[in-house]
PDB file of N, CA and C in Angstrom:
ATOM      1  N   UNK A   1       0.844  -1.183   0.000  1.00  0.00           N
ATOM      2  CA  UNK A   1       0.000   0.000   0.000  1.00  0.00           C
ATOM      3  C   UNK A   1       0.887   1.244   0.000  1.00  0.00           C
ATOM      4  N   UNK A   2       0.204   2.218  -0.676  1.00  0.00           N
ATOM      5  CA  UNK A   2       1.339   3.625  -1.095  1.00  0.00           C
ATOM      6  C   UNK A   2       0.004   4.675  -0.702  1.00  0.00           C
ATOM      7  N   UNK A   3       0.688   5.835  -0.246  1.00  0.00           N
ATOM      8  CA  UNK A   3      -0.703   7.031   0.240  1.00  0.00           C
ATOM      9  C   UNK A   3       0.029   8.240  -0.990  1.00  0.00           C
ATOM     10  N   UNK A   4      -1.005   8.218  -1.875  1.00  0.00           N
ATOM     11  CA  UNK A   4      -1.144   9.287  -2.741  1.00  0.00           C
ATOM     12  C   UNK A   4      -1.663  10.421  -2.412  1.00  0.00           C
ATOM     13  N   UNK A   5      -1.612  12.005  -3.060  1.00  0.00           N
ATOM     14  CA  UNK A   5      -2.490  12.964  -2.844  1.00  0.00           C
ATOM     15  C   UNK A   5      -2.510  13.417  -3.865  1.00  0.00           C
ATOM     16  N   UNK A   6      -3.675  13.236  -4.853  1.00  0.00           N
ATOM     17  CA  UNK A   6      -3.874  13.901  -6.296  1.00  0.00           C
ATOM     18  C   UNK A   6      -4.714  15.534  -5.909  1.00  0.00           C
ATOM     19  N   UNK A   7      -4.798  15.426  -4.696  1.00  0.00           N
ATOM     20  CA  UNK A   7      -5.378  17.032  -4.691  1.00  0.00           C
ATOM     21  C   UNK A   7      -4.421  17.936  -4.267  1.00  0.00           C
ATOM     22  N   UNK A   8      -3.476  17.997  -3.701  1.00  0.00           N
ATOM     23  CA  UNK A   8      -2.649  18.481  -3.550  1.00  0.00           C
ATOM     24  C   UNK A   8      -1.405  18.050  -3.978  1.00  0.00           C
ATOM     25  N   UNK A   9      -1.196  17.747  -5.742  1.00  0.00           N
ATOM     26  CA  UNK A   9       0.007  17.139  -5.861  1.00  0.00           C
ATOM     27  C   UNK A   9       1.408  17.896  -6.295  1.00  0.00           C
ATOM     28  N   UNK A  10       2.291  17.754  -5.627  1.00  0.00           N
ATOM     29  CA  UNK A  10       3.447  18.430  -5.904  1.00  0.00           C
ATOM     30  C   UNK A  10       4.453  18.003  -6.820  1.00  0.00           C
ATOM     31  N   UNK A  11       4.636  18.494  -7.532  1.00  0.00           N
ATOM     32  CA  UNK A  11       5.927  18.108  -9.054  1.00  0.00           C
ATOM     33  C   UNK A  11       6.971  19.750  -9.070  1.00  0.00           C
ATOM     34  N   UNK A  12       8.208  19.112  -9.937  1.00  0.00           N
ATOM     35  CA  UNK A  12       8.798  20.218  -9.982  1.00  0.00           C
ATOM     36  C   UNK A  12       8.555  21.135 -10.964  1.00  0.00           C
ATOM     37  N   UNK A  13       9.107  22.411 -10.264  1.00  0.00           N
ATOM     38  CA  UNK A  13       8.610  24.005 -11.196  1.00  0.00           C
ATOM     39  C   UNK A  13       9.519  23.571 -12.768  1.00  0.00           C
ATOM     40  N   UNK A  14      10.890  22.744 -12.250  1.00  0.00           N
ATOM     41  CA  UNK A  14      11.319  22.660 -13.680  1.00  0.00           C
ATOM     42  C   UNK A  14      12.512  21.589 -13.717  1.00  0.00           C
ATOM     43  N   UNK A  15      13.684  21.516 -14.903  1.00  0.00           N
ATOM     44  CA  UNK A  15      14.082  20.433 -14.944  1.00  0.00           C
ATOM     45  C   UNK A  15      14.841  20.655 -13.968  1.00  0.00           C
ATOM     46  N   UNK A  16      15.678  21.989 -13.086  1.00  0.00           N
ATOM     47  CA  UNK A  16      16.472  21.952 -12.120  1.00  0.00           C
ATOM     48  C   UNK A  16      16.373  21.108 -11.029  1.00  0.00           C
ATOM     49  N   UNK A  17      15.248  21.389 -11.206  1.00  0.00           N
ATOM     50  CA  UNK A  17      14.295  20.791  -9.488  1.00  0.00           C
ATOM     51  C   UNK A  17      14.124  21.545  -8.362  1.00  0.00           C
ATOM     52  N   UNK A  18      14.950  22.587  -8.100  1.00  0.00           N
ATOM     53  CA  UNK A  18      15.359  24.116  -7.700  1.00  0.00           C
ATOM     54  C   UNK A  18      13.422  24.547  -6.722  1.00  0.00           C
ATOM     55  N   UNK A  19      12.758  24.368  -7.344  1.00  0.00           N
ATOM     56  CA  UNK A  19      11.343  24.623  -6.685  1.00  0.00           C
ATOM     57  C   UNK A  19      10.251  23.399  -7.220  1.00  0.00           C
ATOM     58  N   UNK A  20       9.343  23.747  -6.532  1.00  0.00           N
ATOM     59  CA  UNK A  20       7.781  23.024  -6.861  1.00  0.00           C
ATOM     60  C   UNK A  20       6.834  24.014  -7.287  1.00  0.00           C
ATOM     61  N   UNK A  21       6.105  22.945  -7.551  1.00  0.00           N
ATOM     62  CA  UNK A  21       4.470  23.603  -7.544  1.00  0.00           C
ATOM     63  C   UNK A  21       3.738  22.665  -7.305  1.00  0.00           C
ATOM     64  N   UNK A  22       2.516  23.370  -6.633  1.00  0.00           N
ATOM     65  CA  UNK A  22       1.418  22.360  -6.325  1.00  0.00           C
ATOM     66  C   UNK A  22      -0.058  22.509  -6.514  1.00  0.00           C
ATOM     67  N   UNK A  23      -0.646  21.589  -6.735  1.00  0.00           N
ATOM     68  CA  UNK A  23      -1.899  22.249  -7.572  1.00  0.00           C
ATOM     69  C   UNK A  23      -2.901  20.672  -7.403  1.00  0.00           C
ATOM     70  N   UNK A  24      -3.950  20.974  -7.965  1.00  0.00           N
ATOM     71  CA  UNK A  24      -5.087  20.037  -7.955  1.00  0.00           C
ATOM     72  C   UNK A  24      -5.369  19.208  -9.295  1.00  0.00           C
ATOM     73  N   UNK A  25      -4.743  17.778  -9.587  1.00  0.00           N
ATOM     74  CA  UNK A  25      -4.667  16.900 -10.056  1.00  0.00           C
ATOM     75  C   UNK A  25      -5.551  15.646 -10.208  1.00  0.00           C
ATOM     76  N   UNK A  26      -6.656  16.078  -9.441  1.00  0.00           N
ATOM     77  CA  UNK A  26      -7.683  14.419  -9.599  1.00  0.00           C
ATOM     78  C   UNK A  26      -8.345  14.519 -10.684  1.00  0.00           C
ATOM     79  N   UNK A  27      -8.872  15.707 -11.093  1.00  0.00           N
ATOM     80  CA  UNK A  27      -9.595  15.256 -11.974  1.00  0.00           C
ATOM     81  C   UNK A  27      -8.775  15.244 -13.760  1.00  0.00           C
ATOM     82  N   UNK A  28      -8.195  15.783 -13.649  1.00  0.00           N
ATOM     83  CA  UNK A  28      -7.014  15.635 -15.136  1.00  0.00           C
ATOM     84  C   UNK A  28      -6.653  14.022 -14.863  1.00  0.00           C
ATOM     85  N   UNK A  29      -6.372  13.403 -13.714  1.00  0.00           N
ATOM     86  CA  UNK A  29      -5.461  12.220 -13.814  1.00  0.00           C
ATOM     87  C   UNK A  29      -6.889  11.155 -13.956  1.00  0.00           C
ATOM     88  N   UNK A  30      -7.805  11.183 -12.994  1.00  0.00           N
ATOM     89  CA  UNK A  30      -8.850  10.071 -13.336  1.00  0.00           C
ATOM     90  C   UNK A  30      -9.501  10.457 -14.439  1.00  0.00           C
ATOM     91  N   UNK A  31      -9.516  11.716 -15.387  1.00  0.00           N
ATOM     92  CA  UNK A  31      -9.861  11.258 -16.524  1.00  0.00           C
ATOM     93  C   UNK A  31      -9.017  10.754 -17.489  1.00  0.00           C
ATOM     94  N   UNK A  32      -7.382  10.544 -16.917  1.00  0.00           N
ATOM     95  CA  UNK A  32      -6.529   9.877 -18.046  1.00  0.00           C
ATOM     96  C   UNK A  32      -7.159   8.123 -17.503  1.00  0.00           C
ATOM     97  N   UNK A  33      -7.080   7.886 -16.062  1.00  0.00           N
ATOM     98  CA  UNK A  33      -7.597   6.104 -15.838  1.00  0.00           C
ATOM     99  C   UNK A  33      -8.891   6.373 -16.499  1.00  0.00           C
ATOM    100  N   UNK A  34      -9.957   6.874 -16.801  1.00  0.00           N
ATOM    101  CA  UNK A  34     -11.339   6.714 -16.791  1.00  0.00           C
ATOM    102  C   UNK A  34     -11.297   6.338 -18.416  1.00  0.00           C
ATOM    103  N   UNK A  35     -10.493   7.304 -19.231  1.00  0.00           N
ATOM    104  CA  UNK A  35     -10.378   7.050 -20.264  1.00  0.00           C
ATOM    105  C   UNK A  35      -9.397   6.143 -21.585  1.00  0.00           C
ATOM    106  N   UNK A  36      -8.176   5.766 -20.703  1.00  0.00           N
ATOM    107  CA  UNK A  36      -7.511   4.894 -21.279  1.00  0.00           C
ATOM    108  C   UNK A  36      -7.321   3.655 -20.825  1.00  0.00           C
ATOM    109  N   UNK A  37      -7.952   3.230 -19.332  1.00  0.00           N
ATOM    110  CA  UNK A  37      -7.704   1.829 -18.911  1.00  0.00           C
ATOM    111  C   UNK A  37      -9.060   1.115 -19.093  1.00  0.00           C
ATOM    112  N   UNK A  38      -9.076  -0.313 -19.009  1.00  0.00           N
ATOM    113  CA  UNK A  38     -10.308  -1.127 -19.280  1.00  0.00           C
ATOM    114  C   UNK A  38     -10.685  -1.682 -18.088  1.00  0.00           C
ATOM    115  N   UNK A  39     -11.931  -1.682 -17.722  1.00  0.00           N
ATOM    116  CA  UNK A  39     -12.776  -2.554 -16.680  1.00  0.00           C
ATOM    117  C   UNK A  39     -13.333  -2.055 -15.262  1.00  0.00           C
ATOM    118  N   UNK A  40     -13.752  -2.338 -14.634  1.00  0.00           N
ATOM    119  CA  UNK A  40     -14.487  -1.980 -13.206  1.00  0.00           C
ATOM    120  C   UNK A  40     -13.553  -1.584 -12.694  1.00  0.00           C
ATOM    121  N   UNK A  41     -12.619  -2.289 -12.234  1.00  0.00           N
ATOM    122  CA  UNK A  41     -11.364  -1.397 -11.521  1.00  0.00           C
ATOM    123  C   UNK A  41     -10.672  -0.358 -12.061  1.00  0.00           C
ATOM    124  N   UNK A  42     -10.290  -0.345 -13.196  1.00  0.00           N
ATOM    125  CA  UNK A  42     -10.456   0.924 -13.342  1.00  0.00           C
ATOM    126  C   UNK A  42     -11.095   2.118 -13.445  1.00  0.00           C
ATOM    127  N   UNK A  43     -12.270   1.770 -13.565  1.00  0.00           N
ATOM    128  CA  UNK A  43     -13.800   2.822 -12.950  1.00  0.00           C
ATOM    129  C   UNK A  43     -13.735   3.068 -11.758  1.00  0.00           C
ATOM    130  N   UNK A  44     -13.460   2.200 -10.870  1.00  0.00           N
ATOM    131  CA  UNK A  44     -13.220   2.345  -9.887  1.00  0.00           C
ATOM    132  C   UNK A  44     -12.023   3.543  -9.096  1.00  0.00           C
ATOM    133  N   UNK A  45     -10.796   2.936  -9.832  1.00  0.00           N
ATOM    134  CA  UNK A  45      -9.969   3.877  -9.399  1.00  0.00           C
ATOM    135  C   UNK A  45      -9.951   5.289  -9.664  1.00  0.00           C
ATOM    136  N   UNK A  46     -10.514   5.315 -10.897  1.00  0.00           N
ATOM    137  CA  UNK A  46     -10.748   7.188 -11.376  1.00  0.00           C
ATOM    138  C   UNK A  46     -11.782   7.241 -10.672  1.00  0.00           C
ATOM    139  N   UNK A  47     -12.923   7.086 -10.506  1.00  0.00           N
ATOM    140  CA  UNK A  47     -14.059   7.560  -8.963  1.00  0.00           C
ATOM    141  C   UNK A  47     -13.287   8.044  -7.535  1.00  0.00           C
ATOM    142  N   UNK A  48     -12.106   6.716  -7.235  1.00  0.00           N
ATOM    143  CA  UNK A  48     -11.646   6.851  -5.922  1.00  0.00           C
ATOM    144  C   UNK A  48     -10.099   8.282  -6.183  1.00  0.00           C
ATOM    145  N   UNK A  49      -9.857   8.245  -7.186  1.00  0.00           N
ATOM    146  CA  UNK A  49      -9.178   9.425  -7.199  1.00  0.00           C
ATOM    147  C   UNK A  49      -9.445  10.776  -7.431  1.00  0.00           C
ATOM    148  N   UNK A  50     -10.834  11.001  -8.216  1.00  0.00           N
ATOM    149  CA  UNK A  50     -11.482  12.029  -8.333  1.00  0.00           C
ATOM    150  C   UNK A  50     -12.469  12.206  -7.310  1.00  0.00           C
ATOM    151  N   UNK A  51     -12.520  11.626  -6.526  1.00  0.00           N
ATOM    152  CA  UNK A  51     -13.939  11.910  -5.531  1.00  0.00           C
ATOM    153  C   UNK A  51     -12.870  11.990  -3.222  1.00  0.00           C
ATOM    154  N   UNK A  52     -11.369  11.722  -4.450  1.00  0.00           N
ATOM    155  CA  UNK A  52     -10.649  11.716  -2.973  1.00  0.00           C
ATOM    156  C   UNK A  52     -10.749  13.219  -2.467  1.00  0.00           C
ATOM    157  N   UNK A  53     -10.166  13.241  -0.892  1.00  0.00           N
ATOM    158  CA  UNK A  53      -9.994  14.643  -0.349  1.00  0.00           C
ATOM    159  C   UNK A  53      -8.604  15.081   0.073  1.00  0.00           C
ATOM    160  N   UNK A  54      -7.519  13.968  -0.206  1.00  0.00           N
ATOM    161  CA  UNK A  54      -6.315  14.438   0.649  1.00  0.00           C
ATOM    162  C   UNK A  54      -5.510  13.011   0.153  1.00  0.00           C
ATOM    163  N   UNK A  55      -4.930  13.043   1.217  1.00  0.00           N
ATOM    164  CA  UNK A  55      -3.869  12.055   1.058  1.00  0.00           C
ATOM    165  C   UNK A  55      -4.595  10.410   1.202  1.00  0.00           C
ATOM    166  N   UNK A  56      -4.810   9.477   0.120  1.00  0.00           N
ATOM    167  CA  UNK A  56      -5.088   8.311   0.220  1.00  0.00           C
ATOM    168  C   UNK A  56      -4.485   7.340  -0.404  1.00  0.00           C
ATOM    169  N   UNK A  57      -4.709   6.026   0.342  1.00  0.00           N
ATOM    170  CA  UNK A  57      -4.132   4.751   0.280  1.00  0.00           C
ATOM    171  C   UNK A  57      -4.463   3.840  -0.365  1.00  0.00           C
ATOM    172  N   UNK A  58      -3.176   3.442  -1.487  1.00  0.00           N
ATOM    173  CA  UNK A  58      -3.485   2.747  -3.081  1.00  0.00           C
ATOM    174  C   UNK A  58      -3.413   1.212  -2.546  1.00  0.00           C
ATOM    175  N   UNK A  59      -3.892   0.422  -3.256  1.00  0.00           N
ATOM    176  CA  UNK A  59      -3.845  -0.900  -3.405  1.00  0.00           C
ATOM    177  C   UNK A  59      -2.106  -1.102  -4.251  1.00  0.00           C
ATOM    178  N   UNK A  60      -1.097  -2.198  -4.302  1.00  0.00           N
ATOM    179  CA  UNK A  60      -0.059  -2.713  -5.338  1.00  0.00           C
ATOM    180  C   UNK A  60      -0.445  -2.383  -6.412  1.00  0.00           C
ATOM    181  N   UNK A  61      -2.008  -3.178  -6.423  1.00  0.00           N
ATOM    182  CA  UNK A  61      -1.940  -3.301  -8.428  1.00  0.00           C
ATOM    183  C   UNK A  61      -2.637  -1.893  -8.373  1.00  0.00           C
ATOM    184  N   UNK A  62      -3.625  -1.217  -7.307  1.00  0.00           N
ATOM    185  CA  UNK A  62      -3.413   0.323  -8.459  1.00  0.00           C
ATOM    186  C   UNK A  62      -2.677   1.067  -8.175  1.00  0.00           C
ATOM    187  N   UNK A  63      -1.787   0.952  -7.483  1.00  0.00           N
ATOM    188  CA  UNK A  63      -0.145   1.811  -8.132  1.00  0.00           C
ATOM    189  C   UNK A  63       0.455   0.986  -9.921  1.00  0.00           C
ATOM    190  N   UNK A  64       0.081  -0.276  -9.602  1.00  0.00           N
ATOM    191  CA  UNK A  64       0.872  -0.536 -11.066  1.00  0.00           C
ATOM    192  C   UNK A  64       0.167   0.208 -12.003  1.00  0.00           C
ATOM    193  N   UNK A  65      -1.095   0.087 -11.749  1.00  0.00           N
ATOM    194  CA  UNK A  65      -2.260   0.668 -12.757  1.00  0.00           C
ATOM    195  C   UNK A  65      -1.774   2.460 -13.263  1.00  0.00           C
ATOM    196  N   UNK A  66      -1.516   3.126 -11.872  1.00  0.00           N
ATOM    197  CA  UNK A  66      -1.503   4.216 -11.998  1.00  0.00           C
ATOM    198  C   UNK A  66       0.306   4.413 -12.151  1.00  0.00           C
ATOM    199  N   UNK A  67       0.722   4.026 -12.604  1.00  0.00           N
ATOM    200  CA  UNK A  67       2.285   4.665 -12.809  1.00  0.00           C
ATOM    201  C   UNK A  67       2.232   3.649 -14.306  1.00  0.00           C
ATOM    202  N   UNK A  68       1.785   2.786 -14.682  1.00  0.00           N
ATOM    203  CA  UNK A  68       1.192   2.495 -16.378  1.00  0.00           C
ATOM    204  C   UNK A  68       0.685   3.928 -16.792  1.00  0.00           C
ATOM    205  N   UNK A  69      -0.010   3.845 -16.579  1.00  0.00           N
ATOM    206  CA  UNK A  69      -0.890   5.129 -17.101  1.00  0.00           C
ATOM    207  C   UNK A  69      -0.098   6.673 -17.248  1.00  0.00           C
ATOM    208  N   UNK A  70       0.716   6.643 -16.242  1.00  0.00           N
ATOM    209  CA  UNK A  70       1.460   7.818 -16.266  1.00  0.00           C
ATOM    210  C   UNK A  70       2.372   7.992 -17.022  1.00  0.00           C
ATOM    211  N   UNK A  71       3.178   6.650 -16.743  1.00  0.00           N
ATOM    212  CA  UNK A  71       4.637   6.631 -18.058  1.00  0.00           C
ATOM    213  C   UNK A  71       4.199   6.601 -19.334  1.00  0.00           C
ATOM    214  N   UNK A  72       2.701   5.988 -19.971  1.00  0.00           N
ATOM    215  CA  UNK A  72       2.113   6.113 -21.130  1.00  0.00           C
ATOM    216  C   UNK A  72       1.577   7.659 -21.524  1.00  0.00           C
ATOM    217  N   UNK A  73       0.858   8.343 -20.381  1.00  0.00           N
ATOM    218  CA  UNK A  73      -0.030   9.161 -21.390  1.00  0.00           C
ATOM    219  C   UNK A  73       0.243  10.838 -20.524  1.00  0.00           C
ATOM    220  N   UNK A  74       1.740  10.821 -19.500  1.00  0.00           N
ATOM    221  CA  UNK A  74       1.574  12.108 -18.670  1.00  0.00           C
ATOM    222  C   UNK A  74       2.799  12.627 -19.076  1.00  0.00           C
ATOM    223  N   UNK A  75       3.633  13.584 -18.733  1.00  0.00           N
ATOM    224  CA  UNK A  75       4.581  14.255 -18.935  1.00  0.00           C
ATOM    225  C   UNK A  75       5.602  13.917 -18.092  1.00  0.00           C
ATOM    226  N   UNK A  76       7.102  13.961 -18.230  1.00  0.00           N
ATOM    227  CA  UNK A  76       7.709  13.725 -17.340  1.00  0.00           C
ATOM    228  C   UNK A  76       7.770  14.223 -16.084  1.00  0.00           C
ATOM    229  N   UNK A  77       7.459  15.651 -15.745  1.00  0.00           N
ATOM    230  CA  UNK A  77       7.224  16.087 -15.048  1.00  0.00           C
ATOM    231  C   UNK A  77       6.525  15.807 -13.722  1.00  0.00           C
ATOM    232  N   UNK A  78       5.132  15.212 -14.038  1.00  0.00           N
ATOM    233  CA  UNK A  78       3.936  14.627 -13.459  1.00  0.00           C
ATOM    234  C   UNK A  78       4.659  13.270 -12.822  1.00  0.00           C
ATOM    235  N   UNK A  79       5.308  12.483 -13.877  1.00  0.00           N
ATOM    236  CA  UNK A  79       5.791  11.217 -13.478  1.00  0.00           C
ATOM    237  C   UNK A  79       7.055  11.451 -12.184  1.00  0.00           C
ATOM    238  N   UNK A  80       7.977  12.691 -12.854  1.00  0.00           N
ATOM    239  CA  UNK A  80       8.797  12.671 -11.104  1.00  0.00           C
ATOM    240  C   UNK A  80       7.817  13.246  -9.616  1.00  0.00           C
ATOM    241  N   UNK A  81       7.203  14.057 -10.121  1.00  0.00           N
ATOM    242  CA  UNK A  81       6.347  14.466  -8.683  1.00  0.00           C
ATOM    243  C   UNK A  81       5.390  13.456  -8.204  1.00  0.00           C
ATOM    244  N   UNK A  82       4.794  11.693  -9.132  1.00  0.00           N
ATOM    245  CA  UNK A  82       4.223  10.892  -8.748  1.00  0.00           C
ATOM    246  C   UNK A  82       5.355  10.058  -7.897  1.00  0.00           C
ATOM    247  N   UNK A  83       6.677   9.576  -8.645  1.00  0.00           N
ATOM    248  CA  UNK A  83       7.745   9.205  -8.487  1.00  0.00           C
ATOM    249  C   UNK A  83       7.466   9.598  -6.640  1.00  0.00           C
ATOM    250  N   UNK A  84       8.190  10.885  -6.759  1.00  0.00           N
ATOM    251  CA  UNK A  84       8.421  11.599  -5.608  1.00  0.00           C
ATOM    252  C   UNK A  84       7.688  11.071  -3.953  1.00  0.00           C
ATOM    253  N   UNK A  85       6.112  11.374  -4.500  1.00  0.00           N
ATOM    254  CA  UNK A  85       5.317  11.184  -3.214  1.00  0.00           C
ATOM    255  C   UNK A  85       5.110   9.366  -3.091  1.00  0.00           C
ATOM    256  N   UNK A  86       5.333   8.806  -3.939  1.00  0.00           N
ATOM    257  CA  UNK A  86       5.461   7.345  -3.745  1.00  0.00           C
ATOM    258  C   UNK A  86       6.572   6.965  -2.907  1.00  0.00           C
ATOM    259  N   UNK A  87       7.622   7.649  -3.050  1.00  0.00           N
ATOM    260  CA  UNK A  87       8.595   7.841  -1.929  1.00  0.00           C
ATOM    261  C   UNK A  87       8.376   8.261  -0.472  1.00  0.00           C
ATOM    262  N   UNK A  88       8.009   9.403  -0.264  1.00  0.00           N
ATOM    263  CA  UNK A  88       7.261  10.113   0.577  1.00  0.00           C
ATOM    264  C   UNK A  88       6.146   9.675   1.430  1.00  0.00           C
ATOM    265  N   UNK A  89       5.460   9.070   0.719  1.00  0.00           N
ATOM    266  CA  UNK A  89       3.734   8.635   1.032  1.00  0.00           C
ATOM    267  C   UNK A  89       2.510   9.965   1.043  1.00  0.00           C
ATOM    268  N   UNK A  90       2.731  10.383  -0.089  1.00  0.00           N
ATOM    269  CA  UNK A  90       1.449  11.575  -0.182  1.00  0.00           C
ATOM    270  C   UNK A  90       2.142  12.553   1.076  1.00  0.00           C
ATOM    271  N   UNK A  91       1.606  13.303   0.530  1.00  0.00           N
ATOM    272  CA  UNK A  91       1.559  14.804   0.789  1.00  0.00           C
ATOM    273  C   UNK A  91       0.674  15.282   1.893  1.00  0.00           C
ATOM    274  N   UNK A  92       1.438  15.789   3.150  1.00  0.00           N
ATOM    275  CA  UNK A  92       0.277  16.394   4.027  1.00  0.00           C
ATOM    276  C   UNK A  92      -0.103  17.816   3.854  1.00  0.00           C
ATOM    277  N   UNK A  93      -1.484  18.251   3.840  1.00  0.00           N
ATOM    278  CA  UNK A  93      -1.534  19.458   2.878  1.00  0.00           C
ATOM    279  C   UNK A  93      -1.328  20.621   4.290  1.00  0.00           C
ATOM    280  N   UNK A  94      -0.928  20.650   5.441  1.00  0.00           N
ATOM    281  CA  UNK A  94       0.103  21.290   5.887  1.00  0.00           C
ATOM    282  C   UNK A  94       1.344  21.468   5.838  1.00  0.00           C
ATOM    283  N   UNK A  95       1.922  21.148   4.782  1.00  0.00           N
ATOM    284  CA  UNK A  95       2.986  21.151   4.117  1.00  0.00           C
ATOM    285  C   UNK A  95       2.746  22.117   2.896  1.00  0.00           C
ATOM    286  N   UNK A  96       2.003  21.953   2.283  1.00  0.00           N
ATOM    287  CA  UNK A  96       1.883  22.472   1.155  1.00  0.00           C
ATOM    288  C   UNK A  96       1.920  24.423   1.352  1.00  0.00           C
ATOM    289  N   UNK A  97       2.861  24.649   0.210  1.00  0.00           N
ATOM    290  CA  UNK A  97       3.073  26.412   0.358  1.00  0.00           C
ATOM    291  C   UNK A  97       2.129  27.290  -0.735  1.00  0.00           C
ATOM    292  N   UNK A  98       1.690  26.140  -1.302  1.00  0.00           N
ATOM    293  CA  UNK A  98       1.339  26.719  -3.261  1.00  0.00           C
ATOM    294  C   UNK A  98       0.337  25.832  -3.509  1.00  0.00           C
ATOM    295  N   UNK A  99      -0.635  27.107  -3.945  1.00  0.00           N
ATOM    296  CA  UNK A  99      -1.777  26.146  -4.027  1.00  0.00           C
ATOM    297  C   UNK A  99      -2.396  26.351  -5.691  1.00  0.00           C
ATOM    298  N   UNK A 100      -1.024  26.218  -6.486  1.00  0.00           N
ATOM    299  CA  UNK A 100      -1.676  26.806  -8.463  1.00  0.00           C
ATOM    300  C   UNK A 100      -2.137  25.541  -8.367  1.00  0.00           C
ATOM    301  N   UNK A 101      -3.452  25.359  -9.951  1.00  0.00           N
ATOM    302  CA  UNK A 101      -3.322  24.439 -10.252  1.00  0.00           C
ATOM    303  C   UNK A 101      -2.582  23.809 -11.420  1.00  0.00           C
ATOM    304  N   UNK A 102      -2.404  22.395 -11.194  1.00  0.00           N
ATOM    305  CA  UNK A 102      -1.341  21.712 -12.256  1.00  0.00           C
ATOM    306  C   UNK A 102      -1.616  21.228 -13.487  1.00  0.00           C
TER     307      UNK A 102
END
């Protein structure tokens, strides 16, 4: 299990890495699962990522699901700041300084 936060997700401002930004990501990302993966679970997971509030806790296979999806259809960018909080375990949004969206 991995704790994501697509509402408050943080990636870098650029290739330095030098800063962030952070911004609101559920619904851009569950419409990339809603629209490029097949079956209930994946209905599932774009519901549970677009309807999340903060920092929540993935199943193995939907992290595999969701870092497929990313290395296929997101920017590199997106992929180190997913990278990142998979490390981390999501983001506590008392942490957070910046609230653009992404």
């Amino acid at each position: 299990m991995s704790k994501l936060n697509f509402k408050q997700f943080t990636m870098p401002a650029g290739i330095s890495g030098s800063g962030n930004r952070t911004g609101d990501a559920r619904e851009s990302f569950a419409d990339i699962v809603y629209m490029n993966a097949n079956g209930i679970r994946a209905h599932a997971l774009a519901m549970k990522i677009y309807r999340s509030e903060g920092a929540e806790e993935f199943t193995d296979e939907e992290m595999r699901l969701i870092m497929g999806l990313a290395e296929r259809f997101c920017t590199p960018v997106f992929i180190d700041g997913l990278r990142a909080q998979m490390q981390e375990g999501g983001n506590d949004e008392s942490d957070i300084q910046s609230a653009d969206p992404v």
